[in-house]
Protein backbone atom coordinates (compact mmCIF):
# COMPACT_ATOMS: atom_id res chain seq x y z
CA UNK A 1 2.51 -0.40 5.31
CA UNK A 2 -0.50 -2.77 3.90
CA UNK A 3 -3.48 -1.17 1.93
CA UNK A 4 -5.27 -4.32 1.99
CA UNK A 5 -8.78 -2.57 3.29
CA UNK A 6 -8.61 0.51 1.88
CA UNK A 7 -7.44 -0.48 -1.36
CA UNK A 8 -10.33 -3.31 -1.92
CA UNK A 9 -13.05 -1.01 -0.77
CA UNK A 10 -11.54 1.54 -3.26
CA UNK A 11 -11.28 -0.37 -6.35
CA UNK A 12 -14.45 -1.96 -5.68
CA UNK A 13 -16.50 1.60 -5.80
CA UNK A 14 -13.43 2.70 -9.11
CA UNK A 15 -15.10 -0.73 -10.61
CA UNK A 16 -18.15 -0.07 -10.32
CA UNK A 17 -17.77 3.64 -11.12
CA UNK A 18 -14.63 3.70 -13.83
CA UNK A 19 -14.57 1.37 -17.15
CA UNK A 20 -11.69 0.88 -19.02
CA UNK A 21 -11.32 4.00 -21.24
CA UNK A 22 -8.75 5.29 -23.97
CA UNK A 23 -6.23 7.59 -22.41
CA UNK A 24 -3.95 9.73 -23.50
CA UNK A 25 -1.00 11.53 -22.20
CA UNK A 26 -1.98 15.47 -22.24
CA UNK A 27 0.40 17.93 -23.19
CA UNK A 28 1.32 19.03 -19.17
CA UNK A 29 2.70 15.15 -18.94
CA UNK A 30 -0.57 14.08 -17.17
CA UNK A 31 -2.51 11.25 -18.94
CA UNK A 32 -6.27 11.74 -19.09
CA UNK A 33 -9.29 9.84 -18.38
CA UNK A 34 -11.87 10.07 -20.66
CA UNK A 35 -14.50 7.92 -19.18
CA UNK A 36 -16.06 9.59 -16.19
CA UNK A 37 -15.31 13.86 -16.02
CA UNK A 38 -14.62 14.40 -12.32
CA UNK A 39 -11.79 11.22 -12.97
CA UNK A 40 -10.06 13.75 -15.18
CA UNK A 41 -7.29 14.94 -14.05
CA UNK A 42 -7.43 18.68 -14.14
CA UNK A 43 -3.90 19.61 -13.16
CA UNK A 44 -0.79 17.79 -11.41
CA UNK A 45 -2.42 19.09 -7.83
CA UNK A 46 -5.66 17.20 -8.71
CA UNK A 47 -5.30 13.73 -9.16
CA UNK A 48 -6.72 10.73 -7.30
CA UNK A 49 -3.96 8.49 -5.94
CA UNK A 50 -4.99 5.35 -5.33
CA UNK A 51 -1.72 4.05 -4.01
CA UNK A 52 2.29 5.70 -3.36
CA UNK A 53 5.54 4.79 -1.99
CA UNK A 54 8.36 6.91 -1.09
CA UNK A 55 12.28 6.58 -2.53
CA UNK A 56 14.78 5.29 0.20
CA UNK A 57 17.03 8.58 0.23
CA UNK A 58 12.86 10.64 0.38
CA UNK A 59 13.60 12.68 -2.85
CA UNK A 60 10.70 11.48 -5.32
CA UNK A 61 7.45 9.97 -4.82
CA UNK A 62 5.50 7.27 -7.17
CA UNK A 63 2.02 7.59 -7.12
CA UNK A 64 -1.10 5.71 -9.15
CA UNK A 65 -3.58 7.25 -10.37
CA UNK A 66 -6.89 5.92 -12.56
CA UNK A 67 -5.13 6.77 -15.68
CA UNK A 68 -0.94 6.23 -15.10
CA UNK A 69 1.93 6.00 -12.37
CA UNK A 70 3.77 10.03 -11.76
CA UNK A 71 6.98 10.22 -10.38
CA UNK A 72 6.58 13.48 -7.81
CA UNK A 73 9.17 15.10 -5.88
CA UNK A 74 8.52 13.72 -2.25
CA UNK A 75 9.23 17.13 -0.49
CA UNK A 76 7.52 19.40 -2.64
CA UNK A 77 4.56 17.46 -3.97
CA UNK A 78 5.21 18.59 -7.78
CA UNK A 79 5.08 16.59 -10.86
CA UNK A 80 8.62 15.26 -11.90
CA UNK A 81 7.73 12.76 -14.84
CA UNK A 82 5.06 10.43 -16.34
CA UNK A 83 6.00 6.88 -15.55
CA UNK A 84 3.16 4.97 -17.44
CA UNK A 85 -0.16 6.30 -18.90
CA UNK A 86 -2.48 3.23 -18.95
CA UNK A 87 -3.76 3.79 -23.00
CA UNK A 88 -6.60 1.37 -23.28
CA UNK A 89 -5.17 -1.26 -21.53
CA UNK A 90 -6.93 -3.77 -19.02
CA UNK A 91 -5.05 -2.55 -15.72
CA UNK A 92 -5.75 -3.61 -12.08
CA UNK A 93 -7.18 -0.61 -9.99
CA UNK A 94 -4.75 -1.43 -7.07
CA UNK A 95 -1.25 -1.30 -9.33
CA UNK A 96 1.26 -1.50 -6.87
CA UNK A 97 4.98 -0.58 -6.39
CA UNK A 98 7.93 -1.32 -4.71
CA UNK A 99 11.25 0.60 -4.36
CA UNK A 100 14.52 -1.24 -4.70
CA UNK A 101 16.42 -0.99 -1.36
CA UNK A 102 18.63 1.44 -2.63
CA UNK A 103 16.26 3.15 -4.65
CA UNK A 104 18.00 2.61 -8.07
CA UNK A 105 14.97 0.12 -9.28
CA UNK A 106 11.43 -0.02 -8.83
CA UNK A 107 8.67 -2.87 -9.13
CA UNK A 108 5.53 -2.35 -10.71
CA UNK A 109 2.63 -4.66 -11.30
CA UNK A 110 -0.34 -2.77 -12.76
CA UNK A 111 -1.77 -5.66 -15.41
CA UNK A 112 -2.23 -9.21 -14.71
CA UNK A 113 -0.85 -9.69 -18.44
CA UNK A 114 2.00 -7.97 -17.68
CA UNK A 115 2.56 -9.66 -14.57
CA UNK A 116 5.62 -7.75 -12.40
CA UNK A 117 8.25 -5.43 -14.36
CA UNK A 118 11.35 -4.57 -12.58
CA UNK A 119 12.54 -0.54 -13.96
CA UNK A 120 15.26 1.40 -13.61
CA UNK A 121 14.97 4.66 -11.83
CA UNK A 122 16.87 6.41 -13.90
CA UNK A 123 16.03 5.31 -17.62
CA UNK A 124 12.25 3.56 -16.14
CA UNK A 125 13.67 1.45 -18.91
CA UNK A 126 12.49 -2.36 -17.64
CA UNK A 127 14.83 -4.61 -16.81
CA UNK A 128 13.39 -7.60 -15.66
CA UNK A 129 9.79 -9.29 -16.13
CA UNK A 130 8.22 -12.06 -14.39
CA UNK A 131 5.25 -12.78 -16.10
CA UNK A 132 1.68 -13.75 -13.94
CA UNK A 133 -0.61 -14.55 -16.98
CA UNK A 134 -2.62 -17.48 -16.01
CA UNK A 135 -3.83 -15.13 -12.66
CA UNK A 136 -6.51 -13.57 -14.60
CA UNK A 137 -8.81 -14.32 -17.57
CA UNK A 138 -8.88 -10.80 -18.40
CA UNK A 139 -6.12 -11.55 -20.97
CA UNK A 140 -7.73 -14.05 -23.03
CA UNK A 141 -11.20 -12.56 -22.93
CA UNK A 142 -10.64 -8.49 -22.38
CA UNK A 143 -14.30 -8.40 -23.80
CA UNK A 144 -15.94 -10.07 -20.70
CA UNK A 145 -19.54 -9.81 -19.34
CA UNK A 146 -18.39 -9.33 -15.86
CA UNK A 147 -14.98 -7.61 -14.78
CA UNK A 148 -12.65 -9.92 -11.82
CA UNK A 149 -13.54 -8.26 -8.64
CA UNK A 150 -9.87 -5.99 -7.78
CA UNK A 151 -10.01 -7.96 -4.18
CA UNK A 152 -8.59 -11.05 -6.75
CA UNK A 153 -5.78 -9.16 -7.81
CA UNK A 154 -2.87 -9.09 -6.05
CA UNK A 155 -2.42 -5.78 -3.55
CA UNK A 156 0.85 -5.82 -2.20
CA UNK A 157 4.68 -6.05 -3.34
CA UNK A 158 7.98 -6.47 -0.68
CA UNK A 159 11.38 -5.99 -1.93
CA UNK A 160 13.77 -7.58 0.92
CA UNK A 161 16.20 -5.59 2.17
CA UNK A 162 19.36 -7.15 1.17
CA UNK A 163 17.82 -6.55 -2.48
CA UNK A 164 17.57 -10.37 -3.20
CA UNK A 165 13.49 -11.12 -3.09
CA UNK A 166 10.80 -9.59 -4.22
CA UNK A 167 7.74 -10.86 -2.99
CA UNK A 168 3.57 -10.32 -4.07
CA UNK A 169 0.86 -11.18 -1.57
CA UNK A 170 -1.63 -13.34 -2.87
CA UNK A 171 -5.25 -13.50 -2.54
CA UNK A 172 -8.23 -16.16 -2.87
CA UNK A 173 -7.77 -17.00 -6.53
CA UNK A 174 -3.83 -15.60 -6.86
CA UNK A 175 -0.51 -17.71 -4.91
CA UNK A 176 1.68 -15.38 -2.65
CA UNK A 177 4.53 -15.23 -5.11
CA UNK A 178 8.57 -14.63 -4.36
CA UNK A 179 11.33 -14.25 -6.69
CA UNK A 180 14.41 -14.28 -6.02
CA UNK A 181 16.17 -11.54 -8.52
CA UNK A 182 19.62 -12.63 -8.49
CA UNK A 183 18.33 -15.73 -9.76
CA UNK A 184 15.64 -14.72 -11.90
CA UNK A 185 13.40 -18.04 -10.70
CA UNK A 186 10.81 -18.08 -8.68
CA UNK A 187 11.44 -18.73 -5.14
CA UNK A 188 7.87 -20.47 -3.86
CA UNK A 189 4.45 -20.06 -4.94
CA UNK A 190 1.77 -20.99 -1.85
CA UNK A 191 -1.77 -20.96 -1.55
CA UNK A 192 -1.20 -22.62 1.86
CA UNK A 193 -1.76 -19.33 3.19
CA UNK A 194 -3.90 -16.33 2.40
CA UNK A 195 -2.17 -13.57 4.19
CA UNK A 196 -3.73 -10.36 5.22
CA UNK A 197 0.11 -8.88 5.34
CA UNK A 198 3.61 -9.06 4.30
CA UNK A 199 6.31 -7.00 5.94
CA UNK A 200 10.37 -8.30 5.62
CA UNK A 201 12.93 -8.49 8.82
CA UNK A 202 15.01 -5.68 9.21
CA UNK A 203 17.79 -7.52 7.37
CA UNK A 204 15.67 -9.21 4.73
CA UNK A 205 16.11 -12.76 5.52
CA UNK A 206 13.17 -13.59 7.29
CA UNK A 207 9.31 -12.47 5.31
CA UNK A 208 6.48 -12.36 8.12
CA UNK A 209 3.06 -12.99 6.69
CA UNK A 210 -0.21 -11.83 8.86
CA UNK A 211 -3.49 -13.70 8.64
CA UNK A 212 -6.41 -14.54 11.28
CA UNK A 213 -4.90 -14.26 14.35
CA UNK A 214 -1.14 -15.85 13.31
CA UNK A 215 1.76 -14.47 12.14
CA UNK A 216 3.62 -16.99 9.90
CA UNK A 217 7.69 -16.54 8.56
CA UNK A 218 9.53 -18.20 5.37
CA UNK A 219 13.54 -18.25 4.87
CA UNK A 220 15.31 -18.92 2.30
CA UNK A 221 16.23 -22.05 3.84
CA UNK A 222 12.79 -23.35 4.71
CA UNK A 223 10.33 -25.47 2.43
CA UNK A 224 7.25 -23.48 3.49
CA UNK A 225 5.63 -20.81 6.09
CA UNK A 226 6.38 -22.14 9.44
CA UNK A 227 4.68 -20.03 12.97
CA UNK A 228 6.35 -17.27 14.22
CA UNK A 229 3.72 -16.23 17.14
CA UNK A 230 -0.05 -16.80 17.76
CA UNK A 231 -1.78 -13.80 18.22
CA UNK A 232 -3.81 -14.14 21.67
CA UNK A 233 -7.04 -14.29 20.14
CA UNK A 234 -10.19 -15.24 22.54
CA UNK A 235 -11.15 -17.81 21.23
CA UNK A 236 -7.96 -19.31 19.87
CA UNK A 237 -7.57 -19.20 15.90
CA UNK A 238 -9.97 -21.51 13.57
CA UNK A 239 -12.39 -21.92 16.20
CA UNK A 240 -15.01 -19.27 14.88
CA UNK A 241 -12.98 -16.51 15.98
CA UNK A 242 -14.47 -13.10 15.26
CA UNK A 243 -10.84 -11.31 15.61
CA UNK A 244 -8.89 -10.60 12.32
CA UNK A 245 -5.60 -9.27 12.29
CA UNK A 246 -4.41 -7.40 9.14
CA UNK A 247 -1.67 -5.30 9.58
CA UNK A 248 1.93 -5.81 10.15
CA UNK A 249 4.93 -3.43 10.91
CA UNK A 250 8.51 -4.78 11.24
CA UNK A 251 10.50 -1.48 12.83
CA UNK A 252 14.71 -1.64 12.41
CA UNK A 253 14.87 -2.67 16.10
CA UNK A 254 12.90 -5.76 15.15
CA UNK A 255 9.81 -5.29 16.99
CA UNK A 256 7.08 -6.04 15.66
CA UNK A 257 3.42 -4.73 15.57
CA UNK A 258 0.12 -6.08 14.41
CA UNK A 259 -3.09 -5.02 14.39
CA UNK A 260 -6.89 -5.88 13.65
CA UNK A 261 -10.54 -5.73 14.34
CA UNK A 262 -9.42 -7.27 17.93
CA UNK A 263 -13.21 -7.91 18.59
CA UNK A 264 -12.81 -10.14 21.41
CA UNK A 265 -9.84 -8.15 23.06
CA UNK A 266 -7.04 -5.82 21.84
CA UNK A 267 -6.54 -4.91 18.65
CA UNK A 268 -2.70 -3.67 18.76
CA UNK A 269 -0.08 -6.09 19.59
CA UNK A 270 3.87 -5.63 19.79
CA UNK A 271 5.84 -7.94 19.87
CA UNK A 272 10.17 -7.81 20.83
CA UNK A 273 11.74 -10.91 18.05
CA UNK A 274 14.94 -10.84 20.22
CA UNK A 275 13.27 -11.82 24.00
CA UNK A 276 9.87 -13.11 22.21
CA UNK A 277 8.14 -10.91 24.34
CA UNK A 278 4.98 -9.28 23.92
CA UNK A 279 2.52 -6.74 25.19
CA UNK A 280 -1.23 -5.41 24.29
CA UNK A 281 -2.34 -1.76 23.72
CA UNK A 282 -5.67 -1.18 24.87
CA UNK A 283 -6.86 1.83 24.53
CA UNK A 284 -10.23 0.29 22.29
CA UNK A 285 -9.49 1.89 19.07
CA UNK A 286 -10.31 0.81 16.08
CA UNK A 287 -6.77 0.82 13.99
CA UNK A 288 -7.30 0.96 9.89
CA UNK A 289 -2.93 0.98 9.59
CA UNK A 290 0.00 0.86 11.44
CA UNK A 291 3.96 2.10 10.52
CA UNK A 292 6.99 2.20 12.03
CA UNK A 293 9.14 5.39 12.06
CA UNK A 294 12.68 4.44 9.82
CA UNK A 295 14.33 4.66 13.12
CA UNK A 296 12.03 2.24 15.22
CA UNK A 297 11.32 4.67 17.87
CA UNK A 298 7.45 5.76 17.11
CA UNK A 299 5.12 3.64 16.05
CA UNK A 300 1.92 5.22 13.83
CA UNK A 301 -1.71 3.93 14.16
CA UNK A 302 -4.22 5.15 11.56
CA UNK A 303 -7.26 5.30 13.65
CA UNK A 304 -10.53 7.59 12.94
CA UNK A 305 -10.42 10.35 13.19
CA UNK A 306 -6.64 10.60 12.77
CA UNK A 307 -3.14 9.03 13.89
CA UNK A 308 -2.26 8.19 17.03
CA UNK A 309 1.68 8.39 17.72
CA UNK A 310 2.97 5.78 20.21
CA UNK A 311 6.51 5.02 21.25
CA UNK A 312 8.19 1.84 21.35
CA UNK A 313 6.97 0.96 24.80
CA UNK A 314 3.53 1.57 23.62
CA UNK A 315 2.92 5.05 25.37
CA UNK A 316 1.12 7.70 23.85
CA UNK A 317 3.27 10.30 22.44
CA UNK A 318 0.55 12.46 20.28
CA UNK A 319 -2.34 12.60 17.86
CA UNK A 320 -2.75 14.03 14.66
CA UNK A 321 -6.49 14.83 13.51
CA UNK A 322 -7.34 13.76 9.85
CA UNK A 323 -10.63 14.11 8.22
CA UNK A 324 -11.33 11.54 6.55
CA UNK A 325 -11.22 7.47 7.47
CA UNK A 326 -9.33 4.86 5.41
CA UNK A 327 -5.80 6.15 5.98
CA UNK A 328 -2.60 4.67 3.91
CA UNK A 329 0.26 5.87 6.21
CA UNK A 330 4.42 5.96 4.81
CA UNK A 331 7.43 7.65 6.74
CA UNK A 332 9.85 9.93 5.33
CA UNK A 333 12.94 8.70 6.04
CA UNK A 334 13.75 12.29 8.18
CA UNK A 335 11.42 10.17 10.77
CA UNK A 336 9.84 13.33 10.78
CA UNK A 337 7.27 13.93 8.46
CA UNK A 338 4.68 11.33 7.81
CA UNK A 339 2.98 10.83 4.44
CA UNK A 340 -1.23 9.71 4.36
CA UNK A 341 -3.34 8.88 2.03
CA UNK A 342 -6.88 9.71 3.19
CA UNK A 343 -10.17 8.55 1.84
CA UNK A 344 -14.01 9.16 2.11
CA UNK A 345 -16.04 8.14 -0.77
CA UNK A 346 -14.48 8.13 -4.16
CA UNK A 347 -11.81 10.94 -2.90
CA UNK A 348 -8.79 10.93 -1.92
CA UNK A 349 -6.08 13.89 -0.28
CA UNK A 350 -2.34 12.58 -0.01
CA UNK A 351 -0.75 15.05 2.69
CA UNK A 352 2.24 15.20 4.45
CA UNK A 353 2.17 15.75 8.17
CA UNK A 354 5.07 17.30 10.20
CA UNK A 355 4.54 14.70 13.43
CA UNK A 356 6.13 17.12 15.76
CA UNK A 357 3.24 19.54 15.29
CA UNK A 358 0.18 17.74 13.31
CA UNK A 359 0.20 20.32 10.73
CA UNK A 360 0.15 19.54 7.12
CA UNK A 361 3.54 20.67 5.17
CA UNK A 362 1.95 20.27 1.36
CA UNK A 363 -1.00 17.94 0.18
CA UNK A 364 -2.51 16.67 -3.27
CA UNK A 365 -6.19 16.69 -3.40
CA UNK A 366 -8.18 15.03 -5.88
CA UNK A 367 -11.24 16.58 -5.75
CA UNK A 368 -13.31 14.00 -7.10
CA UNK A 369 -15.87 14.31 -4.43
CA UNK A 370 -17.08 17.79 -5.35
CA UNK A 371 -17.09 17.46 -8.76
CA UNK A 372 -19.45 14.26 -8.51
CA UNK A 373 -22.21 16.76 -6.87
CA UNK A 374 -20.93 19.97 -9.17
CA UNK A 375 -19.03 19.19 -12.39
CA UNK A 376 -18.01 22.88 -12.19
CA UNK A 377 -16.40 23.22 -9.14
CA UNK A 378 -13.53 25.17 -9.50
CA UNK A 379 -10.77 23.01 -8.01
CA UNK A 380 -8.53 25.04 -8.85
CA UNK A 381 -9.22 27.67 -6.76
CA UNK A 382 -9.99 25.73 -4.01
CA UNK A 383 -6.00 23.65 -3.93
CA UNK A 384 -4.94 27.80 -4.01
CA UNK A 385 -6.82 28.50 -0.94
């Protein structure tokens, strides 16, 4: 899953919108946002999630909001617990999270002073800390004329699947980062590279990084990124090529799929590790995210107006209509139901879709986009309906 797009876009208009505020942690376990009134969170079925990821066994659900992380129960969509409320601290509007492989840790990193924390699941006690001060000024000057834009904060985290890495894109002013946890030291730190994309093998010894039209891998026994397949780009990549690829999607039967603008020809690759074989869908969508069913066998493509369903082969299986554009996209691991995070303006509605009929099985709204015309909308009323 990468929220590279969405997320940016997001947290540019939550910048501009959103200042840092004093919150508080009401008495229903929500934290509140003071600053802005249609940011306040009116009940656990109104909230704005800017970002989620799903347990490994799909029991419980972290989400981030503008004013803390919720743990919610994955099936139901309810509110379980308060993780963090942010209370006047300077937080990044795309905090990320990772699950541990077997779910009994989870990464955060929501502050560039804070750098990465490593909690339990059970006591969200932390456990481990590796600190990323020196990314941003924000922690020596937290009074600053201008805030960092949120595209220079780091937007994605990777656990590996054997448990031993955990690894956090970088960006233009931030070094991809990977730790290895067993150790507590830091594995490399590149700015070689300014991926798009990070996804980890199947078996978590090989991390796949996505950027123009090249998909790059590290091991733990290699010095650096070395090529693991040039995207067929037209014209080749670094030679003022207008296609950018930005997605990537390692499924359990190690294919591979990446996606892009595709400008100059398709913009959905797959590509078979084992034979090194490749093909192109081209169909001429426009793809926003792309996700690989826990089993491997369907392949998910966020595309406006909705989600196109394709199987391994890369045939068209179905299509599932969603309203809005800029879609986040996770699998339960059932390989059944599919979890999306849409977004149009400064709202957002986290649903989850049953794939074998398109129709939505709960959903979270956030309401924000009514209330910016009419304060008083009764959102209430309108999650009821």
């Amino acid at each position: 899953m990468t929220f590279c797009r969405f997320a940016f876009v997001f947290a540019v208009l939550c910048l501009m919108n959103l200042s840092v505020g004093s919150l508080a942690l009401e008495d229903d376990g929500l934290c509140t946002d003071v600053e802005l009134d249609y940011y306040r969170e009116l009940s656990t079925k109104t909230i704005a999630i800017y970002d989620f990821a799903i347990h490994p066994n799909g029991e419980s659900l972290l989400v981030r909001t503008p004013a803390g992380a919720y743990l919610y129960d994955s099936n139901t969509l309810d509110y379980l617990e308060t993780v963090r409320c942010f209370e006047g601290e300077i937080t990044e509007t795309s905090t990320i999270f990772a699950w541990s492989p077997d779910g009994s840790q989870f990464a955060t990193l929501y502050s560039p002073c804070v750098g990465v924390e490593i909690r339990d699941t059970e006591t969200n006690a932390v456990e481990q800390t590796f600190p990323t001060p020196e990314d941003s000024r924000d922690c020596s000057d937290p009074f600053r004329d201008e805030p960092d834009g949120s595209g220079l904060a780091p937007q994605q985290m990777v656990w590996s699947a054997d448990g031993r890495y955990l690894a956090v894109r970088g960006t233009i002013s931030v070094p991809t980062r990977l730790w290895d946890l067993d150790t507590g030291e830091l594995g490399f730190s590149t700015s070689e590279i300014l991926p798009w994309d990070l996804v980890w093998s199947p078996e978590g010894h090989t991390l796949a990084a996505v950027y123009d039209c090249l998909i790059e891998q590290w091991t733990p026994d290699a010095s650096s990124f070395e090529l693991l397949f040039e995207i067929p780009c037209n014209p080749p990549p670094n030679q003022m090529n207008d296609d950018q690829f930005f997605d990537l999607s390692w499924s359990s039967q190690n294919q591979i799929a990446v996606s892009g603008s595709g400008r100059n020809g398709p913009s959905l690759f797959i590509l078979d590790i084992a034979t090194s074989e490749f093909f192109a869908y081209e169909d001429g969508i426009v793809v926003d995210d792309i996700s690989w069913s826990p089993d491997g066998n369907i392949l998910a493509i966020a595309s406006s107006p909705g989600i196109v369903l394709l199987d391994k082969q890369g045939n068209r299986i179905s299509e599932i209509t969603v309203e809005d554009p800029w879609i986040e996209m996770a699998w339960h691991p059932n390989n059944e139901w599919l979890y999306v995070n849409s977004y149009l303006y400064s709202s957002t509605q986290l649903a989850i879709y049953d794939i074998s009929t398109g129709e939505i099985i709960n959903f979270i709204h956030s309401c924000v986009r009514w209330r910016e015309q009419d304060p008083s909308f009764d959102c209430e009323s309108y999650i009821d309906q």
